[in-house]
PDB file of N, CA and C in Angstrom:
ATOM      1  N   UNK A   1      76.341   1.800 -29.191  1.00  0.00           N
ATOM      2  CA  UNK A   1      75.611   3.055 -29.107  1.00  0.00           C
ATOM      3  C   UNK A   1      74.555   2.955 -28.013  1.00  0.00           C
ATOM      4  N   UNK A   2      74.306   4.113 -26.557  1.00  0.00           N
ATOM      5  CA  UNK A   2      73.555   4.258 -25.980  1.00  0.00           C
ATOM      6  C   UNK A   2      72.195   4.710 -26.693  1.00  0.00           C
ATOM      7  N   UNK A   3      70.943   3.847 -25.844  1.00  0.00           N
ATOM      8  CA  UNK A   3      70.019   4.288 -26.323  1.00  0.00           C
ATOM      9  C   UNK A   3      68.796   3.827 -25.504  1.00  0.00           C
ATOM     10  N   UNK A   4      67.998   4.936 -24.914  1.00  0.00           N
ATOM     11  CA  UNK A   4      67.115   4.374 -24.113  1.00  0.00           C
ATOM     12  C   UNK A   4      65.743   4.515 -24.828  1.00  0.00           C
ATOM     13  N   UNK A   5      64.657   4.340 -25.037  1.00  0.00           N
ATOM     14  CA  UNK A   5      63.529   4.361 -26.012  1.00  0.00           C
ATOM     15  C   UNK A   5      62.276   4.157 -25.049  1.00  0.00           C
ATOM     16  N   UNK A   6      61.597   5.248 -24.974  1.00  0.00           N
ATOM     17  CA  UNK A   6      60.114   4.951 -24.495  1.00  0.00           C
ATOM     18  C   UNK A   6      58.760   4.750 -25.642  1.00  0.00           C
ATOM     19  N   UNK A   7      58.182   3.362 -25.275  1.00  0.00           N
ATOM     20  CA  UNK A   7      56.866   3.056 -25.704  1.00  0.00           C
ATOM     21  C   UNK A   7      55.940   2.917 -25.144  1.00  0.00           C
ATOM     22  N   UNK A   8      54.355   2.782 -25.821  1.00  0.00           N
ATOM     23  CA  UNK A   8      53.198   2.609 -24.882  1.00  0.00           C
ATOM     24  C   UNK A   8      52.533   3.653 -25.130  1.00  0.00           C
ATOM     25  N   UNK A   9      52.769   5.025 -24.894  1.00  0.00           N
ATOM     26  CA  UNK A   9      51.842   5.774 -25.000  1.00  0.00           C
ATOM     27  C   UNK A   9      50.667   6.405 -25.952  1.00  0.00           C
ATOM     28  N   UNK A  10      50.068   6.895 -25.574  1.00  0.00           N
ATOM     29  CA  UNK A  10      48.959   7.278 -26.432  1.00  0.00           C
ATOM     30  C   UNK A  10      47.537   7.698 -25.639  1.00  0.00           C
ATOM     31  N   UNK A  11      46.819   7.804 -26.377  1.00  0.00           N
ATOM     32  CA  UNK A  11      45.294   8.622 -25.511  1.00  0.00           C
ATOM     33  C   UNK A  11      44.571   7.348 -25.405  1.00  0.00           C
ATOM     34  N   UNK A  12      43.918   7.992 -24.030  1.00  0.00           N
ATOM     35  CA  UNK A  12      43.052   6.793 -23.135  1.00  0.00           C
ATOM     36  C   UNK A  12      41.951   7.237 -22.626  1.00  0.00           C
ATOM     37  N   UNK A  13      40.878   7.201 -22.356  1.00  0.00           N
ATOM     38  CA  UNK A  13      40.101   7.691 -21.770  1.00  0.00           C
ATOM     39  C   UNK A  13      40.236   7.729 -19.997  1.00  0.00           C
ATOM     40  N   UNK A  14      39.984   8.584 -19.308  1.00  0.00           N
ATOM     41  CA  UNK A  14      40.143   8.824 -17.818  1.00  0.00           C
ATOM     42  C   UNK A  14      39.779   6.998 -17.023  1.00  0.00           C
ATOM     43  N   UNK A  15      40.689   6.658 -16.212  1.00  0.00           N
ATOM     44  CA  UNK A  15      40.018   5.625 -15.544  1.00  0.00           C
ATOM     45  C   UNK A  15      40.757   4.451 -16.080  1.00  0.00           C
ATOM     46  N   UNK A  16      41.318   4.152 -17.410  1.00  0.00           N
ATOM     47  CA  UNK A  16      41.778   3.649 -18.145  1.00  0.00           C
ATOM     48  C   UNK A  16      43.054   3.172 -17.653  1.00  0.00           C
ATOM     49  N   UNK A  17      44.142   2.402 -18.435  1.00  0.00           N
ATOM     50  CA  UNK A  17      45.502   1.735 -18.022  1.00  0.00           C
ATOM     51  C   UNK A  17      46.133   1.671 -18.932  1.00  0.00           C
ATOM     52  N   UNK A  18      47.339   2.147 -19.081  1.00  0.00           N
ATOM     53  CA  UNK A  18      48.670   2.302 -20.398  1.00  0.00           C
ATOM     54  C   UNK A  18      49.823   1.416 -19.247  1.00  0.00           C
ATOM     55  N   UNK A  19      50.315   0.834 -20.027  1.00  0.00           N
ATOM     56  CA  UNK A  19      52.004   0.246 -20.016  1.00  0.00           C
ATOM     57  C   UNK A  19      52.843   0.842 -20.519  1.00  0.00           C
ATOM     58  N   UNK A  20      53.970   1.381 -19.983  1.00  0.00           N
ATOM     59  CA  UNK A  20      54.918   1.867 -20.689  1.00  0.00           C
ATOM     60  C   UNK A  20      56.205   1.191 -20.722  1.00  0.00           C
ATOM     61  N   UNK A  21      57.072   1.419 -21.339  1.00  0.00           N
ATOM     62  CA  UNK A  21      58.135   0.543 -21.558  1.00  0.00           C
ATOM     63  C   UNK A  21      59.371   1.371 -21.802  1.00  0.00           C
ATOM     64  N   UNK A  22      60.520   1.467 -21.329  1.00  0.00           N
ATOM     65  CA  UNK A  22      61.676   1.849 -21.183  1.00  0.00           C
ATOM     66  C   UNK A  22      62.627   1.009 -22.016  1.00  0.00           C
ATOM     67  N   UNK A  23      63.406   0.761 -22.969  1.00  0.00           N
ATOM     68  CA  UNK A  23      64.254  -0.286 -23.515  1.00  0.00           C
ATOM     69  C   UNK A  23      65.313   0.158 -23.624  1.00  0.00           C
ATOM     70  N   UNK A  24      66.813  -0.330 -22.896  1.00  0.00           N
ATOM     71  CA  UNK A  24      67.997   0.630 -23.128  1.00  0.00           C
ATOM     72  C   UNK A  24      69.114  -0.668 -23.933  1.00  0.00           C
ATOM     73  N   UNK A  25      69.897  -0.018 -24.344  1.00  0.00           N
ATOM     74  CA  UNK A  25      70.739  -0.964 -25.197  1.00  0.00           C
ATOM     75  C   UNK A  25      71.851   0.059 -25.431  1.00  0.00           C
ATOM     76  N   UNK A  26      73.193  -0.430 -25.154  1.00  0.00           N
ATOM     77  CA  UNK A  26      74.434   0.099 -25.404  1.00  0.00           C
ATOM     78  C   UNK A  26      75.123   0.106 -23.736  1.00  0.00           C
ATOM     79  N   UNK A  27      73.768  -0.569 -22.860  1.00  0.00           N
ATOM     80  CA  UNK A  27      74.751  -0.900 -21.316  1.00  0.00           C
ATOM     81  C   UNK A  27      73.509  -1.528 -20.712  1.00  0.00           C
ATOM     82  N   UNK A  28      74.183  -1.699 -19.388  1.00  0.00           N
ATOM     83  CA  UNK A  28      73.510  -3.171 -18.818  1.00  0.00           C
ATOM     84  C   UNK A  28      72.388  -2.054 -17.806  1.00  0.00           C
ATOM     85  N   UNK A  29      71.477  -1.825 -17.371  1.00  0.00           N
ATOM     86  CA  UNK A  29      70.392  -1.640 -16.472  1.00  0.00           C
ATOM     87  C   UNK A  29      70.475  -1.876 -15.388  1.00  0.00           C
ATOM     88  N   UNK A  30      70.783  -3.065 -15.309  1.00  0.00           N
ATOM     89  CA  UNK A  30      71.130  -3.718 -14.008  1.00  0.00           C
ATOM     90  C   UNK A  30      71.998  -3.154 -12.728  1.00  0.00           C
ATOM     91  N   UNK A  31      72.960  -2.259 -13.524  1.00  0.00           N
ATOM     92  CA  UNK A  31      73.636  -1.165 -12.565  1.00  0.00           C
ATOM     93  C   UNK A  31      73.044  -0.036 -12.380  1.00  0.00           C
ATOM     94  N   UNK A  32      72.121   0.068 -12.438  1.00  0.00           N
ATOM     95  CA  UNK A  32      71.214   2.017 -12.734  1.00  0.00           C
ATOM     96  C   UNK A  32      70.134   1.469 -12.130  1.00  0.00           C
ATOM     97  N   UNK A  33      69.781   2.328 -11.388  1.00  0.00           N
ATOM     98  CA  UNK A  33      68.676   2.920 -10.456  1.00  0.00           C
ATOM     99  C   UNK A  33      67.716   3.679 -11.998  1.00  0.00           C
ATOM    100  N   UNK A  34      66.789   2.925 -11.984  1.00  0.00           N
ATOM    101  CA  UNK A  34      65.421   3.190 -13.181  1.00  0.00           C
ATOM    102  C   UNK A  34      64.718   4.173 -12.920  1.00  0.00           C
ATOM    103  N   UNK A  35      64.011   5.258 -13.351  1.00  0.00           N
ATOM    104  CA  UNK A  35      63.241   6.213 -13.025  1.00  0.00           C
ATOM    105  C   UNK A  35      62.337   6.829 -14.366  1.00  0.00           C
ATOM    106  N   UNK A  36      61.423   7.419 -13.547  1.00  0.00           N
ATOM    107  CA  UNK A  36      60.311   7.747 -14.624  1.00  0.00           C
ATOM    108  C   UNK A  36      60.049   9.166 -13.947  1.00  0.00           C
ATOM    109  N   UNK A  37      59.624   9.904 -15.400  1.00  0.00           N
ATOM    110  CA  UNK A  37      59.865  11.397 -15.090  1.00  0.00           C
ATOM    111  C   UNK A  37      58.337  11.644 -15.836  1.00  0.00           C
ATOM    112  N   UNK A  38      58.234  13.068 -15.862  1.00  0.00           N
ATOM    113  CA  UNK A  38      57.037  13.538 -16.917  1.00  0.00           C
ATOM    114  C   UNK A  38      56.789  14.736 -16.922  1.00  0.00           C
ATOM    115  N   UNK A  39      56.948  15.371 -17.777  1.00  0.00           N
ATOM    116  CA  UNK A  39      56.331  16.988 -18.128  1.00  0.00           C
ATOM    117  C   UNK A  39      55.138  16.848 -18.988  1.00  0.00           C
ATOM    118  N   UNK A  40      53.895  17.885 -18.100  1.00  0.00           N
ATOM    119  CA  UNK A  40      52.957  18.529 -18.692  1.00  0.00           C
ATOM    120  C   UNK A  40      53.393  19.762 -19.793  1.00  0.00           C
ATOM    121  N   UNK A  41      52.685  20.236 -20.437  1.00  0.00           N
ATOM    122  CA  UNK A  41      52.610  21.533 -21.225  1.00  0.00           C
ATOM    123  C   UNK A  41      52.751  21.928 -20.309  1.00  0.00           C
ATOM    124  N   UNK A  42      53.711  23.564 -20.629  1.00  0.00           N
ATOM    125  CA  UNK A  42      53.814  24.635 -19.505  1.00  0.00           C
ATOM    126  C   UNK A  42      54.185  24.578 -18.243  1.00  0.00           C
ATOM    127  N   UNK A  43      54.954  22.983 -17.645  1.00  0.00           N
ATOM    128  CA  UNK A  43      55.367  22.814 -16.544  1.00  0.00           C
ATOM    129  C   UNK A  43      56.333  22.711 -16.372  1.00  0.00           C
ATOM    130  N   UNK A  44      57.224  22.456 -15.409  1.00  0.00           N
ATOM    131  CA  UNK A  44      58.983  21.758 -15.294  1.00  0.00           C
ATOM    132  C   UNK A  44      58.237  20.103 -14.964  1.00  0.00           C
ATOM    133  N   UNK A  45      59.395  19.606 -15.703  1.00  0.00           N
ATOM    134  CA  UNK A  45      59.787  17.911 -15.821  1.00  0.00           C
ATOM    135  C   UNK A  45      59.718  17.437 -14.003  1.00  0.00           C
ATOM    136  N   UNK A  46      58.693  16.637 -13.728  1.00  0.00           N
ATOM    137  CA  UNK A  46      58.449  16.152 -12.653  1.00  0.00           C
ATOM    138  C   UNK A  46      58.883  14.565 -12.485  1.00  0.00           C
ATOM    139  N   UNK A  47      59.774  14.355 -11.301  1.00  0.00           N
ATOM    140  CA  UNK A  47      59.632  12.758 -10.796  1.00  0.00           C
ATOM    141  C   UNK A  47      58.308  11.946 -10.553  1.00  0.00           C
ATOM    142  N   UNK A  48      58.459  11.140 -11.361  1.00  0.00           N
ATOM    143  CA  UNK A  48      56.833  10.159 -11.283  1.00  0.00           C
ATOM    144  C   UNK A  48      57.200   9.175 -10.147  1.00  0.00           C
ATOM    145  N   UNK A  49      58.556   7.911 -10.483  1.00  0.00           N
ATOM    146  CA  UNK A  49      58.703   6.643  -9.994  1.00  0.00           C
ATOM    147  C   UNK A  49      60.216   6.179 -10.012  1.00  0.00           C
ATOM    148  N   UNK A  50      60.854   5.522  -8.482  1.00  0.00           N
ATOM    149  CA  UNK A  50      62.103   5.036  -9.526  1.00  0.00           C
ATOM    150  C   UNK A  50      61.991   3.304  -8.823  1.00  0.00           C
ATOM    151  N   UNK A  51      62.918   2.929  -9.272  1.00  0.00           N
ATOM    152  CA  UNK A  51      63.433   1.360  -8.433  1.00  0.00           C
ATOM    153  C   UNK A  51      64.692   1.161  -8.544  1.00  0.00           C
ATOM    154  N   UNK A  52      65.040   0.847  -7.502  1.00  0.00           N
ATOM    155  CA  UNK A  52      66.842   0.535  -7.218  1.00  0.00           C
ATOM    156  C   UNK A  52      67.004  -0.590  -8.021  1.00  0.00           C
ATOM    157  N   UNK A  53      68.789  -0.488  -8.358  1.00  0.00           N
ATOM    158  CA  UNK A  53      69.142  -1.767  -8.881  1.00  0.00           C
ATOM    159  C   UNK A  53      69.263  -3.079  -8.227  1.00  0.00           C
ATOM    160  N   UNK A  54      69.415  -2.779  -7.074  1.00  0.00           N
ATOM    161  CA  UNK A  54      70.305  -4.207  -6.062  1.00  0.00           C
ATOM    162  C   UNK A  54      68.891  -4.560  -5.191  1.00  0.00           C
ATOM    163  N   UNK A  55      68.211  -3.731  -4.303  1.00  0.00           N
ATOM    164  CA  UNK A  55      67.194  -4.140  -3.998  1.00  0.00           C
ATOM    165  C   UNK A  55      65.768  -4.071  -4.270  1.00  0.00           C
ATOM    166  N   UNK A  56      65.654  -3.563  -6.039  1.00  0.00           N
ATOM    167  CA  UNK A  56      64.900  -3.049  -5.877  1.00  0.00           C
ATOM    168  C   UNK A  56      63.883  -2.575  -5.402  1.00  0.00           C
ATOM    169  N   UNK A  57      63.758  -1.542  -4.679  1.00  0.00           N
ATOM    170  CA  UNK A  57      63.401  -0.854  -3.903  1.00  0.00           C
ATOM    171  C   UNK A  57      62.430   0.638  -4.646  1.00  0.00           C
ATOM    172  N   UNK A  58      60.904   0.299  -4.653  1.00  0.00           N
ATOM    173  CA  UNK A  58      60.039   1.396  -5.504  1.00  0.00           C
ATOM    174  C   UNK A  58      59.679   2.319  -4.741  1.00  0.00           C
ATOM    175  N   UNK A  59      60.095   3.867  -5.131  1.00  0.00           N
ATOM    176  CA  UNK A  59      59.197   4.939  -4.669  1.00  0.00           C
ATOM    177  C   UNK A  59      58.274   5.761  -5.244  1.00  0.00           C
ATOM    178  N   UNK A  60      57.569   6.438  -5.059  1.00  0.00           N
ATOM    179  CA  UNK A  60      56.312   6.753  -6.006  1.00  0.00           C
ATOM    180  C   UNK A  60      56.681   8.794  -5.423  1.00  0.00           C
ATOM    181  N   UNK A  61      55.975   9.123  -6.733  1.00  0.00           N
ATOM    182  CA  UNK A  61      55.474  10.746  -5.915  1.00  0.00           C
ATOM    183  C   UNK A  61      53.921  10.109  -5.514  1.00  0.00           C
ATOM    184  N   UNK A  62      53.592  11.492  -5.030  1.00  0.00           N
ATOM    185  CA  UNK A  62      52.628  11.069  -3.838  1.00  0.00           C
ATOM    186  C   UNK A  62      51.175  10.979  -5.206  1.00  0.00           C
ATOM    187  N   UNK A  63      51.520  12.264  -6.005  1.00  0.00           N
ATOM    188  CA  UNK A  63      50.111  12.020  -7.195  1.00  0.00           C
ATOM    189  C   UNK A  63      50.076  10.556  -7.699  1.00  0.00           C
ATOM    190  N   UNK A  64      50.834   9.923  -7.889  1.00  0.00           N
ATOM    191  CA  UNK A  64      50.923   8.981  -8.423  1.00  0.00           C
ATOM    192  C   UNK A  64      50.755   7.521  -7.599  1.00  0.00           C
ATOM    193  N   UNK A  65      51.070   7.373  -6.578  1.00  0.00           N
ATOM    194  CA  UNK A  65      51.062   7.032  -5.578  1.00  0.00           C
ATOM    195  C   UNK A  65      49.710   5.426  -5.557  1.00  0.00           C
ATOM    196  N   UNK A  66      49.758   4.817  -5.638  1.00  0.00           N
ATOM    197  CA  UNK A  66      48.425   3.834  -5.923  1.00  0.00           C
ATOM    198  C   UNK A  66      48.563   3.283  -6.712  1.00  0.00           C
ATOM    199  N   UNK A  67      48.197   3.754  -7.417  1.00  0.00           N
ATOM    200  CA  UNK A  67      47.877   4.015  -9.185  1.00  0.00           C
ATOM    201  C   UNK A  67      48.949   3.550 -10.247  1.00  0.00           C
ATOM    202  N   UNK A  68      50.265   4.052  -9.709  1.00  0.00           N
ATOM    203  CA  UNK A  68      51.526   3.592 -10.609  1.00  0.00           C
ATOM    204  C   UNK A  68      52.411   2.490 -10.316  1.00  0.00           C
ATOM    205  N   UNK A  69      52.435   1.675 -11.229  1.00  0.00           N
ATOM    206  CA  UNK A  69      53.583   0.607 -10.479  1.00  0.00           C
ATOM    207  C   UNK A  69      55.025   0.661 -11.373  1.00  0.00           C
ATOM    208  N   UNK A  70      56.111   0.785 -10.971  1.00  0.00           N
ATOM    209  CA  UNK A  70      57.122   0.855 -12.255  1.00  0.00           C
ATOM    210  C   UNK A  70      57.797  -0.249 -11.023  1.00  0.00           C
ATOM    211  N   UNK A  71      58.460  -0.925 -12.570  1.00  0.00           N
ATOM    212  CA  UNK A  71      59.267  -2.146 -12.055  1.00  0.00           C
ATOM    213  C   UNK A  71      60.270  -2.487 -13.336  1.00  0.00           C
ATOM    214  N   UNK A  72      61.347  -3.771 -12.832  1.00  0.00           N
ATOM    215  CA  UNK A  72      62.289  -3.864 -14.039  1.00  0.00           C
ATOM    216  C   UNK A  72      62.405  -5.218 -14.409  1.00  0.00           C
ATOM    217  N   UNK A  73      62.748  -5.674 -15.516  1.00  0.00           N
ATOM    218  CA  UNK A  73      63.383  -6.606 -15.997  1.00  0.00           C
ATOM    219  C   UNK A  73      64.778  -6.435 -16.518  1.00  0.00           C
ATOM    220  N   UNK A  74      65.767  -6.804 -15.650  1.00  0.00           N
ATOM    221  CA  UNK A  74      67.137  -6.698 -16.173  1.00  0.00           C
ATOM    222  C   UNK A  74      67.573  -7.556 -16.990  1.00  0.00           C
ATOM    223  N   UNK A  75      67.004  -8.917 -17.585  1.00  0.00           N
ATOM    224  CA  UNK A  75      67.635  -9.997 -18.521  1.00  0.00           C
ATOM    225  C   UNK A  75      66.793  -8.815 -19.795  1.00  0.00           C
ATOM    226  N   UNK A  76      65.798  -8.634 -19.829  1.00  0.00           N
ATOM    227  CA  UNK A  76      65.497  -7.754 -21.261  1.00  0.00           C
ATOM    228  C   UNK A  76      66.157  -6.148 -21.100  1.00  0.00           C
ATOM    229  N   UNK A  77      66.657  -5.938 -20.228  1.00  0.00           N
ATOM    230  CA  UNK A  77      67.396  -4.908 -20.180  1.00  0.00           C
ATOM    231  C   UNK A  77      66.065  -3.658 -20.559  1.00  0.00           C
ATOM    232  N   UNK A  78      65.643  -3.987 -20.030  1.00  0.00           N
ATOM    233  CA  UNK A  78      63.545  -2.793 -19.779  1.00  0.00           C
ATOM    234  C   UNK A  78      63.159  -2.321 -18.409  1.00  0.00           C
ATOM    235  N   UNK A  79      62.665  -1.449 -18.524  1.00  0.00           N
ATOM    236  CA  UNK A  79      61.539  -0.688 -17.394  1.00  0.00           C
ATOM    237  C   UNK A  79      60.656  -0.580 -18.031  1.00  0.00           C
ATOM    238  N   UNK A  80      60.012  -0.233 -16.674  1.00  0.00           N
ATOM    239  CA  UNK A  80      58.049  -0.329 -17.642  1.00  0.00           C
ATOM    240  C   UNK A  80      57.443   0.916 -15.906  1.00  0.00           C
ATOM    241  N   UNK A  81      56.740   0.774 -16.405  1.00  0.00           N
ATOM    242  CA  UNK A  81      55.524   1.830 -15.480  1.00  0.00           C
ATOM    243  C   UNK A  81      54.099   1.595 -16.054  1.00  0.00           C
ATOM    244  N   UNK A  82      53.167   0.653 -14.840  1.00  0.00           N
ATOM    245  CA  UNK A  82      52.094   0.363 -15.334  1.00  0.00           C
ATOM    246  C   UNK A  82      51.280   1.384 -14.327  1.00  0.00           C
ATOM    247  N   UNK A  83      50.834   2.091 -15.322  1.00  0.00           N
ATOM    248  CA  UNK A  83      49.698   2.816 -14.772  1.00  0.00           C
ATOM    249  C   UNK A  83      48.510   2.773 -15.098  1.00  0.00           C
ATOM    250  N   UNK A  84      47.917   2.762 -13.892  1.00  0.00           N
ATOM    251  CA  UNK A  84      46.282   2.547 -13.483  1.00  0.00           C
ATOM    252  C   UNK A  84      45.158   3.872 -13.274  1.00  0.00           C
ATOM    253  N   UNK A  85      43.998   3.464 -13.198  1.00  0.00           N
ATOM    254  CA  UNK A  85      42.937   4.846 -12.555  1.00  0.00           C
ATOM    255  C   UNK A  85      43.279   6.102 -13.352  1.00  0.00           C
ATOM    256  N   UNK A  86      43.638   6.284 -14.876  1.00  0.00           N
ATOM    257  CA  UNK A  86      44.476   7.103 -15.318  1.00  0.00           C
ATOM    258  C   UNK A  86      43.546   8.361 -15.163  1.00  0.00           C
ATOM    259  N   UNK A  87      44.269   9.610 -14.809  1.00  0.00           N
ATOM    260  CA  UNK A  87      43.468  11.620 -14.840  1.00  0.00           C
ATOM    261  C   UNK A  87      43.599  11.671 -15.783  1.00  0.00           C
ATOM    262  N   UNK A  88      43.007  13.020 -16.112  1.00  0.00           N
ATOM    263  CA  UNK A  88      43.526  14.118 -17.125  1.00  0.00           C
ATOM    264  C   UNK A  88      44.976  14.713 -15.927  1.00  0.00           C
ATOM    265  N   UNK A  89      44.845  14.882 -15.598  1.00  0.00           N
ATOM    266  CA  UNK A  89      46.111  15.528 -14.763  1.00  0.00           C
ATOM    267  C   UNK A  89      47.555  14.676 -15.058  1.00  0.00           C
ATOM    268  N   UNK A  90      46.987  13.351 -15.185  1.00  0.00           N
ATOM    269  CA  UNK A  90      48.351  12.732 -15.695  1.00  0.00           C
ATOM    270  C   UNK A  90      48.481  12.993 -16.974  1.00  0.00           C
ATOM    271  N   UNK A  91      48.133  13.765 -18.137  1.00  0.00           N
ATOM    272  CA  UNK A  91      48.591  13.982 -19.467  1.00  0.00           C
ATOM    273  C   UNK A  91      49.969  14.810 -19.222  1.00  0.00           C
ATOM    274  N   UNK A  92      50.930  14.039 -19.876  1.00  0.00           N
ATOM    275  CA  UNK A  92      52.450  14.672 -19.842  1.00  0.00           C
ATOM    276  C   UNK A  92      53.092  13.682 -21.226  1.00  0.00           C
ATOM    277  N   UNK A  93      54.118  14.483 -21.115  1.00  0.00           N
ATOM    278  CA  UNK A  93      55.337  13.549 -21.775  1.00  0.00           C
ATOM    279  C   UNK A  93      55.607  12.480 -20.620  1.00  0.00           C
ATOM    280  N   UNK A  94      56.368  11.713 -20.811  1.00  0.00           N
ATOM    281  CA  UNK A  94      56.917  10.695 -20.405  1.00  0.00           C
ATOM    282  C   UNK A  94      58.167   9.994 -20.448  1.00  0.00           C
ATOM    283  N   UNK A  95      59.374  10.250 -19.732  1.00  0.00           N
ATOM    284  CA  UNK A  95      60.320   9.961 -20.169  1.00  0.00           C
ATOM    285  C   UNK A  95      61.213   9.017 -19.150  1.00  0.00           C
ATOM    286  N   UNK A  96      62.160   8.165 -19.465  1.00  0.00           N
ATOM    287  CA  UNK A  96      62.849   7.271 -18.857  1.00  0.00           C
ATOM    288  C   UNK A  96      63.844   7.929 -18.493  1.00  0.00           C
ATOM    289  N   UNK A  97      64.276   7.709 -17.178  1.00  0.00           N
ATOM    290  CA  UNK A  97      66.061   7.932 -16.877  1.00  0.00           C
ATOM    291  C   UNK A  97      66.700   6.771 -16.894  1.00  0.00           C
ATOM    292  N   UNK A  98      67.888   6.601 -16.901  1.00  0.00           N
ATOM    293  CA  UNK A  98      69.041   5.525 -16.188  1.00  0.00           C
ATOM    294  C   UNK A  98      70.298   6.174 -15.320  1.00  0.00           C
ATOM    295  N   UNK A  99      69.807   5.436 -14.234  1.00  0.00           N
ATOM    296  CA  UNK A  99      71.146   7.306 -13.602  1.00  0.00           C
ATOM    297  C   UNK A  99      72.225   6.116 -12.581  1.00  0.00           C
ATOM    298  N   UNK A 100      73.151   6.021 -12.805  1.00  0.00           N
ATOM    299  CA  UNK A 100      74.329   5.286 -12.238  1.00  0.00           C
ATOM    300  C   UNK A 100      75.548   5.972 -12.527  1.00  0.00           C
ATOM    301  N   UNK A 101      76.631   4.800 -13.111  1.00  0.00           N
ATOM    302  CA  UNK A 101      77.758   5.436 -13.341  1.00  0.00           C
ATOM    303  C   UNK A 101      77.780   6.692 -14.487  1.00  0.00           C
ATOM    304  N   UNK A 102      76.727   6.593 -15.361  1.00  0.00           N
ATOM    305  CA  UNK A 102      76.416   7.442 -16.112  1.00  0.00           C
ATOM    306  C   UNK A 102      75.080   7.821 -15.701  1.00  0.00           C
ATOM    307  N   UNK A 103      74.422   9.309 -16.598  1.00  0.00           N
ATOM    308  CA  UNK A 103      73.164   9.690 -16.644  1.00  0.00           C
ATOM    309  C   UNK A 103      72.227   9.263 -18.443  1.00  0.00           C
ATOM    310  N   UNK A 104      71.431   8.282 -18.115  1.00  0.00           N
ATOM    311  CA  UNK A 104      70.781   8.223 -19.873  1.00  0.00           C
ATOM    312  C   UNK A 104      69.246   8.487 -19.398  1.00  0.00           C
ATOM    313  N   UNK A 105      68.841   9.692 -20.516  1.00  0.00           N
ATOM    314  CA  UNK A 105      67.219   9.811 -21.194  1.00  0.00           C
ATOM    315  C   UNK A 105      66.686   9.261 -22.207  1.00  0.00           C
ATOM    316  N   UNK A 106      65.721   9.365 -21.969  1.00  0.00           N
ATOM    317  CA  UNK A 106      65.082   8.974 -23.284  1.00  0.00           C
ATOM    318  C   UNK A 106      64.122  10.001 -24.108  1.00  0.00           C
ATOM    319  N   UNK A 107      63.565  10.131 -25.131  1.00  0.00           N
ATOM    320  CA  UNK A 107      63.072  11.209 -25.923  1.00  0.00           C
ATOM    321  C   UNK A 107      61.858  11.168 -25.360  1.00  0.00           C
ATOM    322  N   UNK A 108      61.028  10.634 -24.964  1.00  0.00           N
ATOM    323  CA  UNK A 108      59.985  10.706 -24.150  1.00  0.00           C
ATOM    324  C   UNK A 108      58.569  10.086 -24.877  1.00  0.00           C
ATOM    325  N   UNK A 109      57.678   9.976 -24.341  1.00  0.00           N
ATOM    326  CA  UNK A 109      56.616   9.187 -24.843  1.00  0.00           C
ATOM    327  C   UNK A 109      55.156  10.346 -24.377  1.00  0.00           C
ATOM    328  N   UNK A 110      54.533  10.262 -25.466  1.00  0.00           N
ATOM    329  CA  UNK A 110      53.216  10.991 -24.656  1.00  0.00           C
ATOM    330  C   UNK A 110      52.074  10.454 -24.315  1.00  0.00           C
ATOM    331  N   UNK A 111      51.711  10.910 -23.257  1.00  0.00           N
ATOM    332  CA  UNK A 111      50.396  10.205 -22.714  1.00  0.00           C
ATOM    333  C   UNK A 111      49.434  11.289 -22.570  1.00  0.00           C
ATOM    334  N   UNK A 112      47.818  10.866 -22.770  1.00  0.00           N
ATOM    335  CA  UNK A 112      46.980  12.010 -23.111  1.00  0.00           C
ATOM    336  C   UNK A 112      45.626  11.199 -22.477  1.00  0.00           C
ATOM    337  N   UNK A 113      45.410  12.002 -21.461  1.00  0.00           N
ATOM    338  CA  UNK A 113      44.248  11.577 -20.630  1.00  0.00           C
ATOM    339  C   UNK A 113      42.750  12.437 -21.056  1.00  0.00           C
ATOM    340  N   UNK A 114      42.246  11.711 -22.222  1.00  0.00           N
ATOM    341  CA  UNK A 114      40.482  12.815 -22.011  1.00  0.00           C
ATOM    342  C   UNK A 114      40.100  11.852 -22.586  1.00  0.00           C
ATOM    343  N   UNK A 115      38.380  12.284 -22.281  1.00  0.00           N
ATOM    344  CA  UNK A 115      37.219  11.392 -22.990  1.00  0.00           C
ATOM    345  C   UNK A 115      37.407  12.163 -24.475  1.00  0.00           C
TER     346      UNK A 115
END
């Protein structure tokens, strides 16, 4: 059974640092290009971060840009996205892709930026 699972999140105060964690099980990672997505309330689902499989290779959106590092471990078959300097502007859901020979999501994780 496919299954990708996001953890980590929760409320932080502005300035602050969350880890997030991606865990897929029912296929290997290692072939999928990793990515991190996120919807605010009231927005469309935005690209945060991805990293290639073979070289990995990280790109950022530009808000995020500094601040976010997403990277992989393919023997634990995980992604993660460590984010830093955290906004209120970054309060969203949070969700994992795996996009290769197939497309997998994950249910998403929330993150909540206020004092």
């Amino acid at each position: 059974q496919v299954q990708v699972v996001e953890s980590g999140g929760g409320l932080v105060q502005p300035g602050r640092s969350l880890r997030l964690s991606c865990a897929a099980s029912g296929f290997a990672i290692s072939s999928y290009v990793m990515n991190w997505f996120r919807q605010a309330r009231g927005r469309e689902r935005e690209w945060v971060a991805s990293v290639t499989s073979t070289t990995k290779k990280r790109t950022y959106a530009d808000s995020v840009k500094g601040r976010f590092t997403i990277y992989r471990d393919d023997p634990q078959n995980t992604a993660y996205l460590q984010m830093n300097s955290l906004k209120p502007e970054d309060t969203a859901v949070y969700y994992c892709r795996a996009r290769g020979m197939k497309d997998y999501w994950g249910q998403g994780t929330q993150v909540t930026v206020a004092s």
